[in-house]
N, C-alpha and C. Protein backbone atom coordinates (compact mmCIF):
# COMPACT_ATOMS: atom_id res chain seq x y z
N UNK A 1 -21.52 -21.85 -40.55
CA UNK A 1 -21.22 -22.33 -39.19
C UNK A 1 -20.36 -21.31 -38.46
N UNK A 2 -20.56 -20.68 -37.42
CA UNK A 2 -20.04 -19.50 -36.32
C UNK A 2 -18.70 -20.71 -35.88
N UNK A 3 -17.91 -19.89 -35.83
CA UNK A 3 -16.39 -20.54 -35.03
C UNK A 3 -17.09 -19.97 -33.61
N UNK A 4 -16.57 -21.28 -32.90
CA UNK A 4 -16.22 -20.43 -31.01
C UNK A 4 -15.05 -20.57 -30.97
N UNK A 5 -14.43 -19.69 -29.77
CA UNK A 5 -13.26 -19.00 -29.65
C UNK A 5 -13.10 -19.32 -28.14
N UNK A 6 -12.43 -20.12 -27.48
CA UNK A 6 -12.11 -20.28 -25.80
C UNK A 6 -11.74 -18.49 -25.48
N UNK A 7 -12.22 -18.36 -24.59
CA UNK A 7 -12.18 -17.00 -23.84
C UNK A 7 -10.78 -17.65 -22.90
N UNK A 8 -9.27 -17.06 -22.97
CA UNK A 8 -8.32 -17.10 -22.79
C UNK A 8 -7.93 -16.21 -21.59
N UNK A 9 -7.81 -16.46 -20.22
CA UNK A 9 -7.70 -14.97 -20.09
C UNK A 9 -6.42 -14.76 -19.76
N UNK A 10 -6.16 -13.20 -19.21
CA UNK A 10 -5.24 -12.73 -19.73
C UNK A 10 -4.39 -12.48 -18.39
N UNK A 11 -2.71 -12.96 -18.98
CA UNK A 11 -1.79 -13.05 -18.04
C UNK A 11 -1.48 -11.93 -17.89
N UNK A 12 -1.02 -11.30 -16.60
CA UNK A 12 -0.04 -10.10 -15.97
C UNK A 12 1.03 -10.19 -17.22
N UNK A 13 1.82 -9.02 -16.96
CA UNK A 13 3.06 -8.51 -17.44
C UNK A 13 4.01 -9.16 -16.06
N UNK A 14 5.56 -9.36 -16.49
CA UNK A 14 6.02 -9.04 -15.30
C UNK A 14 6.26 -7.70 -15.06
N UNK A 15 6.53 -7.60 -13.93
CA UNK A 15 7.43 -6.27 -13.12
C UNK A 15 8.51 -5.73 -14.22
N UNK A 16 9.09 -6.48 -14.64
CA UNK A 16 10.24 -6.04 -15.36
C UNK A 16 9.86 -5.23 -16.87
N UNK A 17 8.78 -5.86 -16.99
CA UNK A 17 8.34 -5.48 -18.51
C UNK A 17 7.51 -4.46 -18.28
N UNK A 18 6.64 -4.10 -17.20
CA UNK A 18 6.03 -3.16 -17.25
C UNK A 18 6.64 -1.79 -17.37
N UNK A 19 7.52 -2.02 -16.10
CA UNK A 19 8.76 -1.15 -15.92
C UNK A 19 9.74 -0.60 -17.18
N UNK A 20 9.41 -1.60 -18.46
CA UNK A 20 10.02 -1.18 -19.23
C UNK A 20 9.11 -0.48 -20.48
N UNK A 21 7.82 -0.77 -19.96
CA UNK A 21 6.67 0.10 -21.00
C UNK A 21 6.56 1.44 -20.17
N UNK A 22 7.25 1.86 -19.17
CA UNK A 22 7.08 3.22 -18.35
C UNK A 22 8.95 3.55 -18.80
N UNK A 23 10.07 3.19 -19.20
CA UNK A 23 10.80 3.68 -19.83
C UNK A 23 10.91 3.89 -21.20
N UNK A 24 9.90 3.29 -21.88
CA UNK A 24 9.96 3.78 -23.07
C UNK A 24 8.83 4.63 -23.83
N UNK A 25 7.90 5.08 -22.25
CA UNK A 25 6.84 6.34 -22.78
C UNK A 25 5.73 5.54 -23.37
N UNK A 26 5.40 4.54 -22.93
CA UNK A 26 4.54 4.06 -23.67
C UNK A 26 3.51 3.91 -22.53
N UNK A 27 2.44 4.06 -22.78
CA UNK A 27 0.63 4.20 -22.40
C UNK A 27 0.26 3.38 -21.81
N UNK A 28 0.51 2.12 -22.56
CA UNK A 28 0.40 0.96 -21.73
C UNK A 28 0.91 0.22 -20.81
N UNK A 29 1.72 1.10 -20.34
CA UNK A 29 2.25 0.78 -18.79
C UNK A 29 1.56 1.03 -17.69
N UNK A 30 0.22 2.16 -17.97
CA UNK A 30 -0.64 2.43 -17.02
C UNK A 30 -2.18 1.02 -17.21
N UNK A 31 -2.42 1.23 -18.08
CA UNK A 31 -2.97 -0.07 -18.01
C UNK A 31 -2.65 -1.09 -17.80
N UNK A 32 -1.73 -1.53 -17.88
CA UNK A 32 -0.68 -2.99 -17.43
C UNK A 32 -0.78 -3.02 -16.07
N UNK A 33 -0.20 -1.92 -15.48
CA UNK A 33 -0.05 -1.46 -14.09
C UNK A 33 -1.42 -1.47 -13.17
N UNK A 34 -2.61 -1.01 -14.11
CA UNK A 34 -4.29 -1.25 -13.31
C UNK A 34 -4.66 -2.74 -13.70
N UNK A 35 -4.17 -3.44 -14.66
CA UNK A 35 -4.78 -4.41 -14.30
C UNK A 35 -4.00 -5.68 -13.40
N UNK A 36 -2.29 -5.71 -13.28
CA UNK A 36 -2.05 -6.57 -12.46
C UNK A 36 -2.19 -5.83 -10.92
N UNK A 37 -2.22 -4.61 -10.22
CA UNK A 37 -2.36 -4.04 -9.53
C UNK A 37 -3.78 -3.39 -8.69
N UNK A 38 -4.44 -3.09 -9.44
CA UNK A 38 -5.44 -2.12 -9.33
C UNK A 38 -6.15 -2.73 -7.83
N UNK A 39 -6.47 -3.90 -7.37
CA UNK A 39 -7.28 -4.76 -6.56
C UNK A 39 -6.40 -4.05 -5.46
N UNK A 40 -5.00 -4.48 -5.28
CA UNK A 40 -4.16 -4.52 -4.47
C UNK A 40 -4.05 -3.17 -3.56
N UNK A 41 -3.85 -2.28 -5.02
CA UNK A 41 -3.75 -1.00 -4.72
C UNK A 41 -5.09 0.11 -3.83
N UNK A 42 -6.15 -0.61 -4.44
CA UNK A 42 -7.42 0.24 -4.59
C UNK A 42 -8.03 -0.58 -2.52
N UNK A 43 -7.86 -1.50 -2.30
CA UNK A 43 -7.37 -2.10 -0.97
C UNK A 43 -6.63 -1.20 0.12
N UNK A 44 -5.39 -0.63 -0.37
CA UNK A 44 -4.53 -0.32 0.69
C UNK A 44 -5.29 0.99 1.05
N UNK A 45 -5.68 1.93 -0.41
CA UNK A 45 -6.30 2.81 -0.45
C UNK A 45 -7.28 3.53 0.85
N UNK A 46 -7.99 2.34 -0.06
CA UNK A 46 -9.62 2.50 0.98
C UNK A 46 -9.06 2.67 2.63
N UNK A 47 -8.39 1.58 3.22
CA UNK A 47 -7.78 1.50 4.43
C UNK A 47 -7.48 2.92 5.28
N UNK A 48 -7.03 3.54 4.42
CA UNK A 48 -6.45 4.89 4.59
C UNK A 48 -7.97 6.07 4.78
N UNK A 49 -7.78 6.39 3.21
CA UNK A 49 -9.29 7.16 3.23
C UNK A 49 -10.54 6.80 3.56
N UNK A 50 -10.77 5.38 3.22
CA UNK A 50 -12.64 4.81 3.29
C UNK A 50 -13.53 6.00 2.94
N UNK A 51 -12.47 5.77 1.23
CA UNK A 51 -14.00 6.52 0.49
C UNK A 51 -13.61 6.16 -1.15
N UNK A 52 -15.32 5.16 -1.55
CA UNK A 52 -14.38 5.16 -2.89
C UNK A 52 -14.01 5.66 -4.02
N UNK A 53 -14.84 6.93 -3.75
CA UNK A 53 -14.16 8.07 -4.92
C UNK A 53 -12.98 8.47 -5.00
N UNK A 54 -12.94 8.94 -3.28
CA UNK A 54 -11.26 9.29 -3.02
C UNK A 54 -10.20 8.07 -3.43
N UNK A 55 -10.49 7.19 -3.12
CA UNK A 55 -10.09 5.81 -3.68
C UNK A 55 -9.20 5.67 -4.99
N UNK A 56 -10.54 6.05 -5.58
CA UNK A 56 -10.08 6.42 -7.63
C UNK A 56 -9.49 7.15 -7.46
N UNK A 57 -9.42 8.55 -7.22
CA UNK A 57 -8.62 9.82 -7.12
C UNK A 57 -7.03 9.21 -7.11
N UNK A 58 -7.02 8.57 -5.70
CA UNK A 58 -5.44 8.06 -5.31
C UNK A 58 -5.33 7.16 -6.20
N UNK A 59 -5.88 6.42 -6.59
CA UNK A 59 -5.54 5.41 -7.76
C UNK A 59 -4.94 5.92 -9.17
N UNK A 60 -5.61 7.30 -9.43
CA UNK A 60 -4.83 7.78 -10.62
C UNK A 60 -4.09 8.72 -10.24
N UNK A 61 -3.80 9.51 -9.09
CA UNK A 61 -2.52 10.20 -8.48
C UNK A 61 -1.68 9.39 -8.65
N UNK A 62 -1.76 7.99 -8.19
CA UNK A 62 -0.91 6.96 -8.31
C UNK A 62 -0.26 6.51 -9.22
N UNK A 63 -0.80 6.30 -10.74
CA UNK A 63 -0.68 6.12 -11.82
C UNK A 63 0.36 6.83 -12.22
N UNK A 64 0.27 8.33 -12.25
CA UNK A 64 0.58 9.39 -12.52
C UNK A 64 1.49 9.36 -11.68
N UNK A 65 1.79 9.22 -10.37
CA UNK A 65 3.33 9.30 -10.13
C UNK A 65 4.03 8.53 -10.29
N UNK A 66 3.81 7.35 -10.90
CA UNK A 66 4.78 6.33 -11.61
C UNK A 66 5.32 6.28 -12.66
N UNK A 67 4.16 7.08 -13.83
CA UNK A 67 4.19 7.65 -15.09
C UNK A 67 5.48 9.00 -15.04
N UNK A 68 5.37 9.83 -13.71
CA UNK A 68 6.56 10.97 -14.02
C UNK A 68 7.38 10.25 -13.21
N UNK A 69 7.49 8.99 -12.67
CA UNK A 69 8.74 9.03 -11.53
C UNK A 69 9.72 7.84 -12.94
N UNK A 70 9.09 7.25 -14.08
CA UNK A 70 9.80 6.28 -14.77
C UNK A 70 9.68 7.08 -15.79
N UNK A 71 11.26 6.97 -16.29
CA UNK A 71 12.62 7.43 -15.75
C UNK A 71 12.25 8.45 -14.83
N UNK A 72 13.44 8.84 -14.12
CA UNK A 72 14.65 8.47 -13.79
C UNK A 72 14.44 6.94 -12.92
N UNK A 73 13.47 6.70 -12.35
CA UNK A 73 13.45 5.74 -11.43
C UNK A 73 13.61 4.45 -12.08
N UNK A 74 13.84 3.28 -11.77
CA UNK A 74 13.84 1.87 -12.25
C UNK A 74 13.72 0.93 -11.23
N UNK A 75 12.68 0.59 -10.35
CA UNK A 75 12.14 0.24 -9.39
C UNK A 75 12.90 -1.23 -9.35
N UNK A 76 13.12 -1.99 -8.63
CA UNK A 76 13.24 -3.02 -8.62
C UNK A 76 12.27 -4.02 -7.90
N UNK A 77 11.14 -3.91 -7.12
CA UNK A 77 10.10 -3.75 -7.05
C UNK A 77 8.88 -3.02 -7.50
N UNK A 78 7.97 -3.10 -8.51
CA UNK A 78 7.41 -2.60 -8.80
C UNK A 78 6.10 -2.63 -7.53
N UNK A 79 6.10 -3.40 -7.21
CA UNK A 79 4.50 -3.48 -6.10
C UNK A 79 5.12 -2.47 -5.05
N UNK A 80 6.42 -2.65 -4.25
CA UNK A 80 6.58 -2.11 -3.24
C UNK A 80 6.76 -0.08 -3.44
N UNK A 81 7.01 -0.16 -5.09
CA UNK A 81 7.36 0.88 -5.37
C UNK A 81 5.96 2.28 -5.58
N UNK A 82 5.02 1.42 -6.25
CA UNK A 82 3.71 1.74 -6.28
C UNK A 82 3.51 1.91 -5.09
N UNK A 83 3.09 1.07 -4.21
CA UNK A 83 2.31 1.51 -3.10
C UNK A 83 3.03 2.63 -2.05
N UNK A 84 4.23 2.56 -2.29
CA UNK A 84 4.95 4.03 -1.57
C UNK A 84 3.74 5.13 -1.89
N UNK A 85 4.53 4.92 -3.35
CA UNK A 85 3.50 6.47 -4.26
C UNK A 85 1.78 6.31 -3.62
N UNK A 86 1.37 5.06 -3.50
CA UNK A 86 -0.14 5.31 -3.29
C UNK A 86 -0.28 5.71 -1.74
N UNK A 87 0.75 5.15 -0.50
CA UNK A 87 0.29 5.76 0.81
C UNK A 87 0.73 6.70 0.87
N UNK A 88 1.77 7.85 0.26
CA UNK A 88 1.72 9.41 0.12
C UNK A 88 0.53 9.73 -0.41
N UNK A 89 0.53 9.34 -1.33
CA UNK A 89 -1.26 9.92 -2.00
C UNK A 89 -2.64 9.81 -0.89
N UNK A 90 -2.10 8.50 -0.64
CA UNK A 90 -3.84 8.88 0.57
C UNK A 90 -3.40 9.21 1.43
N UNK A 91 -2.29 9.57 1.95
CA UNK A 91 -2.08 10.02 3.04
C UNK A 91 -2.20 11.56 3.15
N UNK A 92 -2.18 12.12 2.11
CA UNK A 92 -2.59 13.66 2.32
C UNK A 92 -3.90 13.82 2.11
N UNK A 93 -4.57 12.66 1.25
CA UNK A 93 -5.81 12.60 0.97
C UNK A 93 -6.41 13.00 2.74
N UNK A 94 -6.06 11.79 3.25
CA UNK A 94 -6.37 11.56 4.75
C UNK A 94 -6.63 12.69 5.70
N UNK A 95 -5.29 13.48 5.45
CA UNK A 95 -5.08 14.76 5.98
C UNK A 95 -6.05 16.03 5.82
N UNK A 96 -6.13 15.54 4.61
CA UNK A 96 -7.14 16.99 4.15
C UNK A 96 -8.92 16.65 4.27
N UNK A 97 -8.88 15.24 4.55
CA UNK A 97 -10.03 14.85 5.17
C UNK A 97 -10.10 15.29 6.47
N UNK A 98 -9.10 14.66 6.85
CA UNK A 98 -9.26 15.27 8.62
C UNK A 98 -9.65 16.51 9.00
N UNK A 99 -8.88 17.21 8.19
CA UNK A 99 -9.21 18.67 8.72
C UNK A 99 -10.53 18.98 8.07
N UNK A 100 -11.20 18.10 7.39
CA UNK A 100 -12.49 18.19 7.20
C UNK A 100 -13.50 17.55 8.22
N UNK A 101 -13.06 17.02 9.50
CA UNK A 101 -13.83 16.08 10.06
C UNK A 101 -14.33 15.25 9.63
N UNK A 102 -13.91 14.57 8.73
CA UNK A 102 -14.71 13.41 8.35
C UNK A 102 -14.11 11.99 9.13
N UNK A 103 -14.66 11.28 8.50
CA UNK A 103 -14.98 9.51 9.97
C UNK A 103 -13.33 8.90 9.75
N UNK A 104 -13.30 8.80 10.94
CA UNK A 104 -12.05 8.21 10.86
C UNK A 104 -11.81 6.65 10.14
N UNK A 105 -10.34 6.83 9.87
CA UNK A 105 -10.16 5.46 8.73
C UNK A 105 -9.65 4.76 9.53
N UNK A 106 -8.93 3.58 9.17
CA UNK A 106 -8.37 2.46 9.41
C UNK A 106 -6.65 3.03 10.09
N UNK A 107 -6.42 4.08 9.43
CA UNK A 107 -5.41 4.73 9.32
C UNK A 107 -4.95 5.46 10.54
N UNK A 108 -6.48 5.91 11.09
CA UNK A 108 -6.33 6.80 12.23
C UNK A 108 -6.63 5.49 13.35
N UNK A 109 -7.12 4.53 13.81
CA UNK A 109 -6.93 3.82 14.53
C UNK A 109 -5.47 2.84 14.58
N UNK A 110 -5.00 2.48 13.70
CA UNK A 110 -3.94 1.96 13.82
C UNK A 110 -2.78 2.97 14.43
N UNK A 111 -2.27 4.45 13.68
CA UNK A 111 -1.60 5.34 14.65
C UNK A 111 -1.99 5.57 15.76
N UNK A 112 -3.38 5.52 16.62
CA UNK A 112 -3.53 5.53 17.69
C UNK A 112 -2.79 4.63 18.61
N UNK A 113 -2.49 3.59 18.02
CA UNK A 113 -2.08 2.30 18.95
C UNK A 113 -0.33 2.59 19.08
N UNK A 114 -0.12 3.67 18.37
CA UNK A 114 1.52 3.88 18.20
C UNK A 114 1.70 4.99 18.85
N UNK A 115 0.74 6.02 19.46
CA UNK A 115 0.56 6.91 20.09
C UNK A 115 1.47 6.93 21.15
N UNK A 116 1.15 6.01 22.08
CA UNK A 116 1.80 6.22 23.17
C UNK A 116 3.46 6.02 23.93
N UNK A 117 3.85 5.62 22.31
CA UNK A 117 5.35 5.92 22.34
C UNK A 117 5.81 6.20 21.31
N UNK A 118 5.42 6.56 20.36
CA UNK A 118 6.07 7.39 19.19
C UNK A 118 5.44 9.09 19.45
N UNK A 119 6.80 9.73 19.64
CA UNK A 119 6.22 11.53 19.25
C UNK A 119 5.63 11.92 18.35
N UNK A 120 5.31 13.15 18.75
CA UNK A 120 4.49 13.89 17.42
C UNK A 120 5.57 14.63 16.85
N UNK A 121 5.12 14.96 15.13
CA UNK A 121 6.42 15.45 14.34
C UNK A 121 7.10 16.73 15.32
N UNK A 122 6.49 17.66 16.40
CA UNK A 122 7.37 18.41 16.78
C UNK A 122 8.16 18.00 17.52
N UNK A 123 8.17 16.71 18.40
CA UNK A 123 8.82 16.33 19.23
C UNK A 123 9.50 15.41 18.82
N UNK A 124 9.56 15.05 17.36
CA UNK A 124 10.51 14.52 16.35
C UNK A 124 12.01 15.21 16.15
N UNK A 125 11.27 16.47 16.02
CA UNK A 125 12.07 17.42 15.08
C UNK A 125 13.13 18.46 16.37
N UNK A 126 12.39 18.13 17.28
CA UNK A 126 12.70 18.66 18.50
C UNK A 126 14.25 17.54 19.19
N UNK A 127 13.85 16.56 19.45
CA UNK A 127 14.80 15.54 20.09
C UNK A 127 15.48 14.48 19.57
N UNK A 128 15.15 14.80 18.11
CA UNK A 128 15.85 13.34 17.18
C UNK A 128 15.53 13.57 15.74
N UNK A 129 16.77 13.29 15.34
CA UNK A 129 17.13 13.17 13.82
C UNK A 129 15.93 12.21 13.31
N UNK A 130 15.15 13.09 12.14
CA UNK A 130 14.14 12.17 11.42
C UNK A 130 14.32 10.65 10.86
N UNK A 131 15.60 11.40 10.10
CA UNK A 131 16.03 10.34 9.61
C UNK A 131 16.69 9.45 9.75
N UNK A 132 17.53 9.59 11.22
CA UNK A 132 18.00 8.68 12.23
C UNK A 132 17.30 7.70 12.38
N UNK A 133 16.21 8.38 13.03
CA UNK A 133 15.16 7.59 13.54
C UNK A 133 14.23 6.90 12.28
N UNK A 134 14.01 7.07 11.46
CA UNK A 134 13.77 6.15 10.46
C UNK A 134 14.37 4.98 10.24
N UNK A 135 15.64 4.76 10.32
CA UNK A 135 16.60 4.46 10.14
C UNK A 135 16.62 2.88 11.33
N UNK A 136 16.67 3.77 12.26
CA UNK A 136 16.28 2.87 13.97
C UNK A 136 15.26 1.73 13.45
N UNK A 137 14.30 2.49 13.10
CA UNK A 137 12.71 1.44 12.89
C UNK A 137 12.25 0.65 11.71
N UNK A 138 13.78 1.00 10.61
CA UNK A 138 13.61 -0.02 9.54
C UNK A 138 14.36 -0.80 9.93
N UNK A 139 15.71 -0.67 10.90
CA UNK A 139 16.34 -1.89 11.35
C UNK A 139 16.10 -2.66 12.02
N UNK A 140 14.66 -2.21 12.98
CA UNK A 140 14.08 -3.21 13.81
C UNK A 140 13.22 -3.82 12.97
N UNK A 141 12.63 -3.22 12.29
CA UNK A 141 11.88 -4.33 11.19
C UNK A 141 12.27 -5.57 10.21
N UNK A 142 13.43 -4.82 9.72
CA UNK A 142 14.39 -6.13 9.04
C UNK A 142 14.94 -7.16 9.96
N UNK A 143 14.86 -7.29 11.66
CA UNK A 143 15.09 -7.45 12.54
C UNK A 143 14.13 -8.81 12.75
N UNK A 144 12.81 -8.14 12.55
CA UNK A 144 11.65 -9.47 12.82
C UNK A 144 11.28 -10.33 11.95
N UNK A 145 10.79 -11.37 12.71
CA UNK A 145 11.05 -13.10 12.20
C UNK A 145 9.90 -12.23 10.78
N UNK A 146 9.66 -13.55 9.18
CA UNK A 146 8.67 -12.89 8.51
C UNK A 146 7.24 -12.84 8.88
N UNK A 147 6.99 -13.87 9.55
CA UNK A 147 5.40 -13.33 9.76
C UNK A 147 5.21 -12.34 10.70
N UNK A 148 5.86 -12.00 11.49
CA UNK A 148 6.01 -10.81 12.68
C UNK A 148 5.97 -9.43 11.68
N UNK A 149 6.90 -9.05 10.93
CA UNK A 149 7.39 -8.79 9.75
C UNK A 149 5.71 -8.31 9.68
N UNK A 150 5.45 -9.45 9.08
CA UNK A 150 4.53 -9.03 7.99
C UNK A 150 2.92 -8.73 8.98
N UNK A 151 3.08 -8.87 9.83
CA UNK A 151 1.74 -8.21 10.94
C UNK A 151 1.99 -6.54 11.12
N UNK A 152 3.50 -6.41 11.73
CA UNK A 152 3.46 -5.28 11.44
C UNK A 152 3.45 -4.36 10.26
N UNK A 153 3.83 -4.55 9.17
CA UNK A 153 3.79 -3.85 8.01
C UNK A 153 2.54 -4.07 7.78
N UNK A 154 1.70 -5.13 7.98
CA UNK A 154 0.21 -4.91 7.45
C UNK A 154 -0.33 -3.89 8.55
N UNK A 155 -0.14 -3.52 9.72
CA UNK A 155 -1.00 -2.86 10.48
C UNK A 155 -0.56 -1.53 10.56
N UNK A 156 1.00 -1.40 10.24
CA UNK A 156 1.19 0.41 10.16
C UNK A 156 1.52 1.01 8.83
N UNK A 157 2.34 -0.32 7.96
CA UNK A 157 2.44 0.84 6.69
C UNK A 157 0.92 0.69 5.89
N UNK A 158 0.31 -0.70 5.54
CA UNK A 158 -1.20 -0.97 4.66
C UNK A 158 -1.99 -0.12 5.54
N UNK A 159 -1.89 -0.37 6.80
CA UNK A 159 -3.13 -0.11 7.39
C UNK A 159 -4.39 -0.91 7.18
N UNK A 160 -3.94 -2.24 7.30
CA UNK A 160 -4.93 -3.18 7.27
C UNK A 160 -6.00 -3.51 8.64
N UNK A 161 -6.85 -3.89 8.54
CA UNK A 161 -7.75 -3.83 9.95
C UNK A 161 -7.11 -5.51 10.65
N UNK A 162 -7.28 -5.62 11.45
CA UNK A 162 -6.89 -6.61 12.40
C UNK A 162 -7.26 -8.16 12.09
N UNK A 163 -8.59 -7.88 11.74
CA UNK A 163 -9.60 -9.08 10.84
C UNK A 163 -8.87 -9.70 9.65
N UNK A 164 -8.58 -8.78 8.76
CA UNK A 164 -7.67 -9.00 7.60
C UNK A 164 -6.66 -9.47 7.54
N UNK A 165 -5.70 -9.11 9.04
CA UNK A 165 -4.38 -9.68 8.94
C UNK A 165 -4.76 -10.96 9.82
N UNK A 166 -5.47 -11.48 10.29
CA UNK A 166 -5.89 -12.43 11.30
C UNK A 166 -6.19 -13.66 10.26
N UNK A 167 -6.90 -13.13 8.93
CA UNK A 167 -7.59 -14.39 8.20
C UNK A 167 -6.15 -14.27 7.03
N UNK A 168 -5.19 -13.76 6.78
CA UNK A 168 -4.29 -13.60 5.53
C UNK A 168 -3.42 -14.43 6.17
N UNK A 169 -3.18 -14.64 7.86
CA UNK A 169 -2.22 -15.52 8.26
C UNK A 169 -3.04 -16.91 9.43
N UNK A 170 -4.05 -16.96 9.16
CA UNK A 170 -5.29 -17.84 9.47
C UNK A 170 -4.44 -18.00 11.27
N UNK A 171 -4.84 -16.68 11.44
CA UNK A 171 -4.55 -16.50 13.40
C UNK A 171 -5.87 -16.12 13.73
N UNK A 172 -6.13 -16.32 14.92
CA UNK A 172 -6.95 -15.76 15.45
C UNK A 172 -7.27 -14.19 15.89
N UNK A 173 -7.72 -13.12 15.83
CA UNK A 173 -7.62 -12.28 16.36
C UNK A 173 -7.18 -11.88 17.35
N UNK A 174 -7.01 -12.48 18.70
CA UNK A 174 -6.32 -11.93 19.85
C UNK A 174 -5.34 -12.47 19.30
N UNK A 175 -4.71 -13.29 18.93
CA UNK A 175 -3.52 -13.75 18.61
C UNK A 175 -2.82 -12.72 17.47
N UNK A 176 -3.21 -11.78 16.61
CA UNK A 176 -2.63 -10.86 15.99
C UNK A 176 -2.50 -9.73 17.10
N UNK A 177 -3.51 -9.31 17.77
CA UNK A 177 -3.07 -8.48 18.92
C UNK A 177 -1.92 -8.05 19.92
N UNK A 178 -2.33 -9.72 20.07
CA UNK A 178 -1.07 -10.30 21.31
C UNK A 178 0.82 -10.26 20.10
N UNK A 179 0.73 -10.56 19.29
CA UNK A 179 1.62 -10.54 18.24
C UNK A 179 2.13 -8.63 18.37
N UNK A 180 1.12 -7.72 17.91
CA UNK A 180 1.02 -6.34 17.94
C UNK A 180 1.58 -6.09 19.31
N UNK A 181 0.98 -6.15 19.89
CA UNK A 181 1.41 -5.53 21.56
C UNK A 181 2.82 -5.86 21.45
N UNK A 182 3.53 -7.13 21.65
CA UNK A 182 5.22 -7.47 22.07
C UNK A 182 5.58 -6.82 21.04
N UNK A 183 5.28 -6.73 19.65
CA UNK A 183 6.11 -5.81 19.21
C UNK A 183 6.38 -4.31 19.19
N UNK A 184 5.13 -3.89 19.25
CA UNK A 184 5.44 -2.56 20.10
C UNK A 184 6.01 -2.26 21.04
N UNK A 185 6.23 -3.21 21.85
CA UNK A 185 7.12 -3.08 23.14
C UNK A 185 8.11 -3.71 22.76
N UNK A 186 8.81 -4.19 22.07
CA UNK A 186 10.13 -4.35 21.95
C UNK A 186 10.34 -2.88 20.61
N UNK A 187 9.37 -2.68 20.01
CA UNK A 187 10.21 -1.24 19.31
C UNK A 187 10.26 -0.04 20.41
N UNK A 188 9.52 0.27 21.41
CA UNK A 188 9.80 0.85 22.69
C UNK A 188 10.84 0.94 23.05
N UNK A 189 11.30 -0.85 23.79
CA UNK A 189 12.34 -0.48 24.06
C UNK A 189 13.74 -0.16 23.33
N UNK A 190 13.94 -0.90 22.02
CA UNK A 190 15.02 -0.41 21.15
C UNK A 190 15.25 1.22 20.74
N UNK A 191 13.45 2.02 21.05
CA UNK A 191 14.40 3.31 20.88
C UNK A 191 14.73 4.04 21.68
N UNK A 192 14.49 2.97 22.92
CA UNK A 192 14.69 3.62 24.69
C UNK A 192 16.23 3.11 24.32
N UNK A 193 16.28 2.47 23.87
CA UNK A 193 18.12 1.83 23.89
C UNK A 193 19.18 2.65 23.07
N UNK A 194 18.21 3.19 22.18
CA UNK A 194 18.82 4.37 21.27
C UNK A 194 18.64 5.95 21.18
N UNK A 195 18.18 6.32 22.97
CA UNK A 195 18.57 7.52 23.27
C UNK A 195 16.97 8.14 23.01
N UNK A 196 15.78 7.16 22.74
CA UNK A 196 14.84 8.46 22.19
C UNK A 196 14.16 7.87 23.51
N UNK A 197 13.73 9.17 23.91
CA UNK A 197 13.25 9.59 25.16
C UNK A 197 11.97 9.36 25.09
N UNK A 198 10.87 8.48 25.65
CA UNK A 198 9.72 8.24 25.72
C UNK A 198 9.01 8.59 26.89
């Protein structure tokens, strides 16, 4: 007589434990890491590049800079900490697409919409402290209510499409828009209030 066996499946690690299979050199912190992650990650990805080879690519750039950044690092977020490492990764990905002409991403329409009052890095570097000004636009963010919060971080740091953030907070589309617009104009004016010249 064959035994059956319930197919069990299989729980995440926490954050904490993974974090601690990447301080003690162990292997399976990258697999731990693709399987409670990988969906999440391989998502923000695409957004950026929209390509899914390049996709994989950033997915194991990604890997790999978590693998050399633990130690010294000890994240206290592991999700927020990853996806840093993954929008540097597609973000040069992006870059080096561009200058390939290839189709624009999700990435390049959303900075469009920030265009018309955020400078370009010379006129960064030209009239205001980078890191000042970093500084300015994380305090206006910690600033907004959470779902405000979280429209904008889905539309400039994910680079999520409009659709996505519309059905993740069951709004309507003009209604994420209309949400987008006032806040761009109130980060306008806060860095009109803080000397940066628009």
């Amino acid at each position: 007589m064959k035994l059956k066996y319930k197919n069990t499946p299989k729980t995440p690690m926490t954050d904490e434990s993974i974090v601690e299979l990447y301080w003690a050199r162990n292997e399976k912190a990258i697999e731990e890491t693709d399987f409670k992650y990988r969906k999440y990650l391989l998502s923000t990805l695409y957004n950026i590049v929209r390509d899914s080879l390049d996709c994989e690519e950033c997915l194991n750039d990604t890997y790999l800079g978590a693998w050399n950044s633990m130690p010294p690092s000890k994240p206290n977020s592991l999700k927020a900490f990853l996806i840093t490492i993954a929008r540097r990764t597609s973000i040069k990905r992006y870059h080096s697409n561009k200058r390939k002409s290839l189709i624009p991403s999700e990435m390049t329409i959303s900075l469009s919409e920030l265009e018309a009052f955020i400078a370009d890095d010379d006129n960064i570097d030209t009239y205001f402290d980078a890191e000042r000004l970093g500084r300015i636009i994380s305090d206006f963010i910690r600033s907004l209510s959470e779902r405000r919060r979280f429209i904008f971080l889905s539309r400039y740091y994910i680079a999520d499409p409009i659709d996505t953030i519309a059905t993740d907070l069951s709004l309507s589309r003009s209604m994420v828009n209309k949400e987008l617009a006032a806040i761009r104009h109130e980060l306008k004016e806060k860095l009109e209030s803080e000397g940066y010249s628009l």
